[in-house]
Protein backbone atom coordinates (compact mmCIF):
# COMPACT_ATOMS: atom_id res chain seq x y z
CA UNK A 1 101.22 53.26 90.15
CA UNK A 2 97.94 54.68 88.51
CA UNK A 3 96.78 56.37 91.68
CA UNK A 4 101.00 57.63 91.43
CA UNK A 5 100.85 58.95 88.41
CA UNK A 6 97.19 60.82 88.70
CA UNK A 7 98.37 62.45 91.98
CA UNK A 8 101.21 63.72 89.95
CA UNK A 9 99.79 65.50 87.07
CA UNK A 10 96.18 66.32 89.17
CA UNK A 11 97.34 70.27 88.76
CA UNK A 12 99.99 70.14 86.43
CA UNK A 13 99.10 73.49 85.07
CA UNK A 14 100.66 75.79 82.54
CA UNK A 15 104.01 76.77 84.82
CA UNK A 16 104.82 73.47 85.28
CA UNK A 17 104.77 73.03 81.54
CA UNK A 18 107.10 75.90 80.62
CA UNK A 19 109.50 74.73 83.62
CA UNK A 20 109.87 71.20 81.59
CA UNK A 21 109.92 72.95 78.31
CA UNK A 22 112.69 75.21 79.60
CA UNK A 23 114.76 72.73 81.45
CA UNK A 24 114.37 70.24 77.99
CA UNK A 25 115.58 73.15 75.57
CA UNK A 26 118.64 73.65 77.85
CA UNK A 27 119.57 70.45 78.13
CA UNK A 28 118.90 69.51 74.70
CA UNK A 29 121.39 72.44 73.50
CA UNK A 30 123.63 71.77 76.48
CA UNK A 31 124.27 68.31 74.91
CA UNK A 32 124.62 69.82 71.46
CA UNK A 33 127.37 72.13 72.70
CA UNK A 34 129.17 69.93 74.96
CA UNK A 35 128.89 66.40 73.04
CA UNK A 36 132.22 65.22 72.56
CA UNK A 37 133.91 67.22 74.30
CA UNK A 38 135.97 66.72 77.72
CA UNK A 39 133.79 69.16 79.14
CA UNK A 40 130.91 66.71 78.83
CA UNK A 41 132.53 64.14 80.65
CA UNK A 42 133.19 66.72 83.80
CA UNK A 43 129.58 67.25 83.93
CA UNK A 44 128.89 63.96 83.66
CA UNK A 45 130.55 63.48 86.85
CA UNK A 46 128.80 66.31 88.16
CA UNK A 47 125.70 64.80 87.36
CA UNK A 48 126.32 61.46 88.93
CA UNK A 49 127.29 62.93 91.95
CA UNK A 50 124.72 65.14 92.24
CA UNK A 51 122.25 62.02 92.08
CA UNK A 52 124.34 60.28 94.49
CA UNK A 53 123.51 63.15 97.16
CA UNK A 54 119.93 63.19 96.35
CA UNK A 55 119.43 59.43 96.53
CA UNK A 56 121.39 59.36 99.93
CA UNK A 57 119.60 62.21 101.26
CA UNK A 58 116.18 60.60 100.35
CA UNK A 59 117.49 56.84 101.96
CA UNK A 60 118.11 58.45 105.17
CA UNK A 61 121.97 57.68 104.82
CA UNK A 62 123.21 60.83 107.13
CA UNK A 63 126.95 59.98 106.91
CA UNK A 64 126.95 59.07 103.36
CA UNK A 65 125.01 62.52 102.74
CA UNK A 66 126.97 64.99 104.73
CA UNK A 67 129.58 63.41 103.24
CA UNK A 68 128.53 64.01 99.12
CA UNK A 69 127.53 66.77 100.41
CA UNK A 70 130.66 68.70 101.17
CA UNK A 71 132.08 67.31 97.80
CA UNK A 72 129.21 68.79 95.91
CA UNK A 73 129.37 72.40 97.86
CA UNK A 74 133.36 72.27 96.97
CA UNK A 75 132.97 70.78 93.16
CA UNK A 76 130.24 73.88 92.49
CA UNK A 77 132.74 76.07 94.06
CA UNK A 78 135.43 74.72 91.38
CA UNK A 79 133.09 74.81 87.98
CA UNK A 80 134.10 78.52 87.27
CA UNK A 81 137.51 77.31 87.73
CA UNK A 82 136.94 73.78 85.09
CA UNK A 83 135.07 75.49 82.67
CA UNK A 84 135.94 79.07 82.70
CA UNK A 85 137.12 78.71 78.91
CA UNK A 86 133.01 77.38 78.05
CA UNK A 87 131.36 79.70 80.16
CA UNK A 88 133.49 82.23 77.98
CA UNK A 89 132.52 80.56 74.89
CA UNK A 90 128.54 80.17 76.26
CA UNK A 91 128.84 84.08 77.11
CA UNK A 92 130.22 85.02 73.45
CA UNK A 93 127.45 83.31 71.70
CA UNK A 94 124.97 85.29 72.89
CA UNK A 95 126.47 88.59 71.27
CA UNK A 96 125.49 86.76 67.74
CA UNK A 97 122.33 85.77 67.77
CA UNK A 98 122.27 82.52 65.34
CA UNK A 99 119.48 80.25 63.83
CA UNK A 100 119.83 77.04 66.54
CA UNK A 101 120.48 74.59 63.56
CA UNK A 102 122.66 76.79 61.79
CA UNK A 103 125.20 76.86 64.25
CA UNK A 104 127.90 75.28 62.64
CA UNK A 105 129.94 77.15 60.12
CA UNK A 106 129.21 75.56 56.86
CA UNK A 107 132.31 75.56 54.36
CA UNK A 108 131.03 75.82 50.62
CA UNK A 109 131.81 73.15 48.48
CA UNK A 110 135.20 74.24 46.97
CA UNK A 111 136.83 74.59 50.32
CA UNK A 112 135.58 71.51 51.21
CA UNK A 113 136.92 70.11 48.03
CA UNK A 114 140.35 71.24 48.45
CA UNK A 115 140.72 70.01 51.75
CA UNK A 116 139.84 66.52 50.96
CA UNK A 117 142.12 66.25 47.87
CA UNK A 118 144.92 68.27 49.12
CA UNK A 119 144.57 65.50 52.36
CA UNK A 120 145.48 62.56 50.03
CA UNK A 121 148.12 65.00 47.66
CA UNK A 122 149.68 65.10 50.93
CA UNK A 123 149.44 61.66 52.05
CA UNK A 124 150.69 59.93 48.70
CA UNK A 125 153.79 62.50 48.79
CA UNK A 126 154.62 61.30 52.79
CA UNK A 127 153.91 64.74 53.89
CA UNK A 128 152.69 64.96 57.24
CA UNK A 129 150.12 67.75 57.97
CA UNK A 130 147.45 68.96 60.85
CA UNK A 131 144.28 70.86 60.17
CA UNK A 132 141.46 71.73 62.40
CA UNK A 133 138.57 72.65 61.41
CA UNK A 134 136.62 75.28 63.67
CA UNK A 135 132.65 74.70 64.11
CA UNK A 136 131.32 76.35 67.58
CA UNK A 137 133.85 76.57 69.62
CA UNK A 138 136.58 78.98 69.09
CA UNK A 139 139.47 76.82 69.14
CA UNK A 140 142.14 80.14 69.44
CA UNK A 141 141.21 80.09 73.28
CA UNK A 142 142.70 76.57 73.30
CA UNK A 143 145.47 76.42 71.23
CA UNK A 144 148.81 76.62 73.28
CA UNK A 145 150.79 78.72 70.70
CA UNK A 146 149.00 81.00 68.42
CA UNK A 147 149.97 80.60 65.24
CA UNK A 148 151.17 83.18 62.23
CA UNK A 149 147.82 84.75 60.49
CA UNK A 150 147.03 84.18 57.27
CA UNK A 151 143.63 84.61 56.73
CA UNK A 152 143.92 83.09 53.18
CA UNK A 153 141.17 81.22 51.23
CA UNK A 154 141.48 77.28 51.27
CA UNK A 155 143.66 75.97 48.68
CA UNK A 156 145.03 73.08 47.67
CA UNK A 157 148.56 75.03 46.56
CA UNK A 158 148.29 77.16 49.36
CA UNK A 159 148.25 74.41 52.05
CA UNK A 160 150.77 72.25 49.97
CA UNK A 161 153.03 75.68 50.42
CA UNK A 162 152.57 75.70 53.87
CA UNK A 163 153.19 71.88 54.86
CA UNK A 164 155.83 71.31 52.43
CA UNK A 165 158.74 69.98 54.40
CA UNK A 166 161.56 73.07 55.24
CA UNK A 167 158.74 75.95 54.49
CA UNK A 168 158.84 78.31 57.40
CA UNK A 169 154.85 77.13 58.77
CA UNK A 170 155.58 73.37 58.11
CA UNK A 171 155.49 72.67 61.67
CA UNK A 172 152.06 72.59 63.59
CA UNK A 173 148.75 73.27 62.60
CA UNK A 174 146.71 75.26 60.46
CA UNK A 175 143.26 76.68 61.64
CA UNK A 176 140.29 76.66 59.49
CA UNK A 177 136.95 78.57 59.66
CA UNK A 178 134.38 79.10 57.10
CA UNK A 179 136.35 78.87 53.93
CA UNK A 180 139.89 80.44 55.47
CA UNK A 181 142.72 79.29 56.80
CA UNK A 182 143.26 81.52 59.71
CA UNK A 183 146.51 80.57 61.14
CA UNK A 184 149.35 78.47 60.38
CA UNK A 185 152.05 76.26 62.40
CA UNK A 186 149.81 76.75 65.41
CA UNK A 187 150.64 74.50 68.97
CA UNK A 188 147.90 72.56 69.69
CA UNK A 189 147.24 70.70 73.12
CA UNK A 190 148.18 67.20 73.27
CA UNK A 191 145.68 64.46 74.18
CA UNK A 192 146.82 62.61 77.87
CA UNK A 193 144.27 59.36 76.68
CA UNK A 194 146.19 55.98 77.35
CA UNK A 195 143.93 54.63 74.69
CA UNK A 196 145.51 55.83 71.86
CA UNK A 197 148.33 53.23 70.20
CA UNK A 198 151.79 54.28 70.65
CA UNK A 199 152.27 54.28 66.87
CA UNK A 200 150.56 57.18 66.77
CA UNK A 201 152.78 60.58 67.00
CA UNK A 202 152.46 64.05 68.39
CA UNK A 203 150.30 65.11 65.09
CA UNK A 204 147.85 62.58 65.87
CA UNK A 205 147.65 62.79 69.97
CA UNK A 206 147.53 66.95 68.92
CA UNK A 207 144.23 65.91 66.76
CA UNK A 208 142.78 63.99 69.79
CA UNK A 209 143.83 66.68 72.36
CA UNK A 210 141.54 69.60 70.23
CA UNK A 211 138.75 67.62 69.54
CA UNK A 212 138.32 66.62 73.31
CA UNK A 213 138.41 70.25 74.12
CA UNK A 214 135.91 71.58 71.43
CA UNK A 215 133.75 70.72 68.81
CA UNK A 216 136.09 71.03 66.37
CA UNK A 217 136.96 68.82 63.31
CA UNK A 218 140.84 67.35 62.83
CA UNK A 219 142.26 65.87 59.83
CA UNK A 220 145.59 63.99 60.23
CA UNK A 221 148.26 63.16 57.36
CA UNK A 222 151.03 60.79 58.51
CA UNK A 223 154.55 61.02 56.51
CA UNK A 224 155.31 57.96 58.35
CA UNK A 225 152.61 55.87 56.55
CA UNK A 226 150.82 58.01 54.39
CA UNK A 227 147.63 57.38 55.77
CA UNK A 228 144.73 60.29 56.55
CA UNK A 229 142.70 60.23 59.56
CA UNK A 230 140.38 62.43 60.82
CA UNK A 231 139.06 62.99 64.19
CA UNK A 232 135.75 64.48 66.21
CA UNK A 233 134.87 64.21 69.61
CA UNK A 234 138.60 62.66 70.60
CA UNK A 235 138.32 59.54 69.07
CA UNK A 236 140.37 58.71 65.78
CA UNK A 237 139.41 56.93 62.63
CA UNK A 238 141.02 56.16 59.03
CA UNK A 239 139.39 57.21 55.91
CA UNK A 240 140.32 55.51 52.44
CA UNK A 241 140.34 57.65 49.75
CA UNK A 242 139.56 61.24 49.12
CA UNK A 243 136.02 61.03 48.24
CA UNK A 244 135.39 59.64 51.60
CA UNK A 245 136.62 62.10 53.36
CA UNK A 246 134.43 65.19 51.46
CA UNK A 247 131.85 63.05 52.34
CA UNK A 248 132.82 62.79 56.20
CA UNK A 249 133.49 66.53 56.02
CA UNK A 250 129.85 67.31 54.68
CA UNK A 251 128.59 65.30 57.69
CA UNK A 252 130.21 67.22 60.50
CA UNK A 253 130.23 70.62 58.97
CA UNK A 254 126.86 71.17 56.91
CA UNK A 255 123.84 72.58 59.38
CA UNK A 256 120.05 71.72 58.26
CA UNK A 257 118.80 74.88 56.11
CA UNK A 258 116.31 76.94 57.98
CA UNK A 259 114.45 76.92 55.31
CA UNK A 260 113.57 73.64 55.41
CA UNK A 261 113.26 73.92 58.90
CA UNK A 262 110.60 76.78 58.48
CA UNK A 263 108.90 74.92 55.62
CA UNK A 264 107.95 72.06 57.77
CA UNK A 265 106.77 74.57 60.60
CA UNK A 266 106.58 73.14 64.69
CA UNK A 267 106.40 69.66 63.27
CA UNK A 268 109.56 70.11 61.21
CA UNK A 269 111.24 71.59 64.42
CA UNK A 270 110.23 68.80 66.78
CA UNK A 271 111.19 66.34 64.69
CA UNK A 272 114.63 67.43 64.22
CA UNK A 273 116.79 64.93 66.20
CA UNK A 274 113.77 63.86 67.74
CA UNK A 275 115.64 60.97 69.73
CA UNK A 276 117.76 63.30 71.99
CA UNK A 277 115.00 65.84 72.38
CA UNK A 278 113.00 62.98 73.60
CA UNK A 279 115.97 61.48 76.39
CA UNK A 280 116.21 65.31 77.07
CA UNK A 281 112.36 65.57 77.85
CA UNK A 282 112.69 62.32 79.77
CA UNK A 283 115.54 63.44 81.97
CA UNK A 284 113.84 66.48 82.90
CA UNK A 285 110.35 64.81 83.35
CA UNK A 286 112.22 62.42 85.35
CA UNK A 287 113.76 65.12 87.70
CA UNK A 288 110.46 66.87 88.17
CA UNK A 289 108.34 63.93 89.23
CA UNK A 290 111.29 63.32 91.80
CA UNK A 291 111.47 66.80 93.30
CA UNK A 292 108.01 67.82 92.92
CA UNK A 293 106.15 64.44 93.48
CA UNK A 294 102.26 64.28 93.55
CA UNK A 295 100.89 67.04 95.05
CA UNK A 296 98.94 65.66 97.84
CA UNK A 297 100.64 66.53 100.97
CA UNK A 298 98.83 69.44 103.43
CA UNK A 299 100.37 71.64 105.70
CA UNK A 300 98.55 74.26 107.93
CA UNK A 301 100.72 77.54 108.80
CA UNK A 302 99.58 80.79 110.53
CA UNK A 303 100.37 84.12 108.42
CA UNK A 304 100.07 87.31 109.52
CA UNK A 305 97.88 90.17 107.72
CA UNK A 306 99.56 93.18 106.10
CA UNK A 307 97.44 96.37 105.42
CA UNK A 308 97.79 97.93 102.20
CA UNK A 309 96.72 101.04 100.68
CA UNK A 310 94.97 102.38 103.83
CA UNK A 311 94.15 106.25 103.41
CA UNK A 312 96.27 108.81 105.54
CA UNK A 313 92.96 110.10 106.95
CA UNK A 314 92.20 106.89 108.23
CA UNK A 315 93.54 104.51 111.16
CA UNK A 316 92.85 100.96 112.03
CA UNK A 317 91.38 101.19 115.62
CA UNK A 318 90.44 97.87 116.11
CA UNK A 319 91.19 94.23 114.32
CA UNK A 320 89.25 90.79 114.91
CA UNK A 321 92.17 89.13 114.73
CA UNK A 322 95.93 89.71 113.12
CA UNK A 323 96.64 86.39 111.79
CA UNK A 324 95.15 83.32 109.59
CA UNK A 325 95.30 80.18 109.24
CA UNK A 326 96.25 78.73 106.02
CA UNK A 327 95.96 75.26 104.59
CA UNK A 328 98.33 74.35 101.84
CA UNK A 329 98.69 71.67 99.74
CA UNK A 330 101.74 70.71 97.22
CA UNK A 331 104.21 68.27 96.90
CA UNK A 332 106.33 67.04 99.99
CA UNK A 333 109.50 68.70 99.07
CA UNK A 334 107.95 72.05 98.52
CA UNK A 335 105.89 71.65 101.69
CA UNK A 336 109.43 70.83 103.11
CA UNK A 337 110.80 73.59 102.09
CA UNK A 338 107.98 76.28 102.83
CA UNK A 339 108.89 78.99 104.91
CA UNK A 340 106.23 81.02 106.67
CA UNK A 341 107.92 84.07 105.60
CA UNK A 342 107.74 83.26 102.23
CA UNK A 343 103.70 83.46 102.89
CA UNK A 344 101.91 87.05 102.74
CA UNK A 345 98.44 88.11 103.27
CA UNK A 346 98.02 91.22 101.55
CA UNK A 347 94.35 93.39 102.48
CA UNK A 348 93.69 95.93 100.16
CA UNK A 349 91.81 98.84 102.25
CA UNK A 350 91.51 101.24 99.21
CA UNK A 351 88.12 101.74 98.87
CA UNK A 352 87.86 101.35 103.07
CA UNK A 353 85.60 103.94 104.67
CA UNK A 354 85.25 104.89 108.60
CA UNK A 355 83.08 102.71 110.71
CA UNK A 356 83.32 98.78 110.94
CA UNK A 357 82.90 96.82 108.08
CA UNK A 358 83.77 93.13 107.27
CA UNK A 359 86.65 92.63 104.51
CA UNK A 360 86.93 88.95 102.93
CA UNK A 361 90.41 87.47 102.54
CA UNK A 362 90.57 86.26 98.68
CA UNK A 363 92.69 83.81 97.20
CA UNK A 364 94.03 86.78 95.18
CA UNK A 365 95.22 88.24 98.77
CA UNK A 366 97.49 85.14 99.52
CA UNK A 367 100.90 85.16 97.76
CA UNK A 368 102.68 81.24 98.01
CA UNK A 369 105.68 80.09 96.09
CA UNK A 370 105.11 78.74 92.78
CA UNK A 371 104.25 74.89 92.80
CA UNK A 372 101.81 75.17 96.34
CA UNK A 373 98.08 75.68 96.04
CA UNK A 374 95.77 77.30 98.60
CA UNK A 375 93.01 74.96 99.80
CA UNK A 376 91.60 76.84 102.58
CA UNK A 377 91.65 79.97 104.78
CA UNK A 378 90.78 80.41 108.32
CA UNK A 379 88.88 83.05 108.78
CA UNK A 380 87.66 84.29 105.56
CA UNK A 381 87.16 87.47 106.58
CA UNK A 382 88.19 89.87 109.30
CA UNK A 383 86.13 92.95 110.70
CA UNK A 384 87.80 96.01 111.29
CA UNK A 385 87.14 99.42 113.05
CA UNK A 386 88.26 102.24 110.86
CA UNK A 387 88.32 105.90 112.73
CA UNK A 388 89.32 108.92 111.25
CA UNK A 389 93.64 109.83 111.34
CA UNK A 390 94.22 112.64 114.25
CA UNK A 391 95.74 115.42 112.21
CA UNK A 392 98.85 117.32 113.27
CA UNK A 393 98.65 120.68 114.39
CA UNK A 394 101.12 123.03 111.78
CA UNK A 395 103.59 125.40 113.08
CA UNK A 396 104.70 125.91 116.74
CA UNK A 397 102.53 127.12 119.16
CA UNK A 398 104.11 130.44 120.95
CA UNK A 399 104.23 130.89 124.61
């Protein structure tokens, strides 16, 4: 395992670095923006078959392979299809460029406030009532009947108005972002889980439905019971009493201030949900070691020289020889996957002058894909015969 691990990380250099750094910050925010959500289970699958494929491939098990194999070439052909409401969502973010842990829209305190009493208001009258609260995700592109605008300021009289039973807007939900209350009596998509106990209505499977589609908070009143739930990630649970609920609302919808983010520096930032940065780095560190392996496996492969920068006075007359030999060392699957087209041996005859001279092929000259390493060439030089470029004669010659 030692001799493993040192063959591993023997040139682990500054590129391999930034490709786990990169790969962890995706995930890591990947997870963020997908936790919770139905979308997160799709990958999930997509995941597990992917490792399937690669675990078959590496066993040797052809039928098994081929066969996880066409799956996986048809599920990546469907993922614009699945997700083509995230990919939107992904795509919008980066027109508004945000703090990472500022994402989610904070609602000041009196908003907060009114939604938590108005909740129980609600609840001791028997009035039933819906209201999402948006974070990330823009929960409009999942809705499946927009509702009537408002664009109001959260109130406990104005969303007693709007639930009471026989007003106009009674029926539905109301959307809330950042202190507003966007819409009203809007159709939300119903959750298909068998999970859920038949007591609970269409208010509550609407609650479920949202929050397995987006990140978005629900808050449920029953007029059957006159009990308030809330919901996050599709899964259901009761609060008791009003000041529980501001307090479950502060949880889901107040971000970390950058400013004590930018107090604490790098350190601050790292340790910031350290525990799923760390599974992230592991995944990824994980996958690496797997695809890239140690680095000890040669491979010898002929390349052919390419002149560069040769003078238009000058010609190449005569060549020692027009290929090399190269010996290359990486990791198997990269040696597996090396093309000798993908290899160029570049001269650079700028400086060359007429006669013979000798011209040394330096490492500089070789261009390999990221991840090999060049450990020797054959020749290390070539010698050339330079002669001077026969020039044209201008014009036409007359008879």
């Amino acid at each position: 395992m030692g001799a493993y691990l040192r063959d591993l990380f023997v040139d682990f250099g500054w590129r391999d670095a930034a490709d786990i750094a990169i790969m962890t910050t995706a995930i890591y925010y990947g997870y963020q923006r997908f936790h919770g959500t139905r979308a997160a289970r799709a990958l999930g699958g997509l995941v597990v078959l992917g490792l399937s494929y690669l675990t078959a491939q590496s066993l040797g098990l052809f039928v098994t392979s081929w066969v996880l194999g066409g799956m996986w070439a048809a599920v990546l052909l469907s993922v614009i299809v699945i997700f083509q409401t995230e990919i939107r969502d992904v795509l919008e973010q980066f027109n508004r460029p945000v703090w990472p842990f500022g994402s989610r829209r904070a609602l000041a305190q009196p908003a907060l406030s009114a939604l938590a009493d108005s909740a129980f208001v609600l609840a001791s009258e028997r009035v039933g009532a819906l209201m999402v609260i948006e974070r990330l995700d823009n929960v409009a592109a999942r809705v499946r009947r927009s509702g009537i605008r408002l664009n109001a300021d959260v109130s406990g009289e104005l969303l007693a108005a709007i639930f009471h039973p026989g007003a106009p807007l009674h029926d539905g939900a109301v959307r809330i972002r950042g202190g507003l209350v966007l819409d009203a009596c809007c159709l939300l998509p119903l959750s298909e889980a068998t999970s859920l106990p038949v007591r609970y209505g269409t208010r509550h499977r609407a609650a479920v439905g949202i929050t397995e589609l987006s990140d978005a908070l629900a808050i449920v009143v029953s007029e059957e019971r006159g009990q308030v739930m809330v919901a996050v990630g599709g899964t259901l649970q009761a609060v008791a009493n009003a000041a529980e609920l501001l307090a479950w609302l502060r949880q889901h919808t107040e971000a970390p201030q950058p400013d004590a983010v930018t107090d604490g520096g790098w350190t601050a930032v790292v340790r910031h949900d350290w525990r799923r940065k760390l599974a992230a780095a592991g995944v990824v560190v994980l996958v690496w070691a797997v695809l890239v392996g140690p680095k000890n496996a040669e491979v010898a492969i002929s390349a052919s020289l390419v002149y560069q920068n040769l003078s238009s006075d000058l010609r190449i007359q005569s060549v020692s020889n027009n290929d090399v030999l190269l010996r290359v060392r990486g990791s198997r699957e990269l040696i597996r996957l090396l093309s000798p087209d993908r290899v160029h041996v570049a001269l650079d005859l700028r400086d060359a002058q007429p006669g013979e001279q000798q011209v040394k092929i330096g490492r500089d000259a070789v261009s390999l894909p990221i991840g090999l390493r060049l450990v020797e060439v054959k020749p290390a030089a070539v010698r050339l015969t330079l002669a001077a470029a026969e020039k044209r004669a201008s014009g036409m010659e007359h008879p």
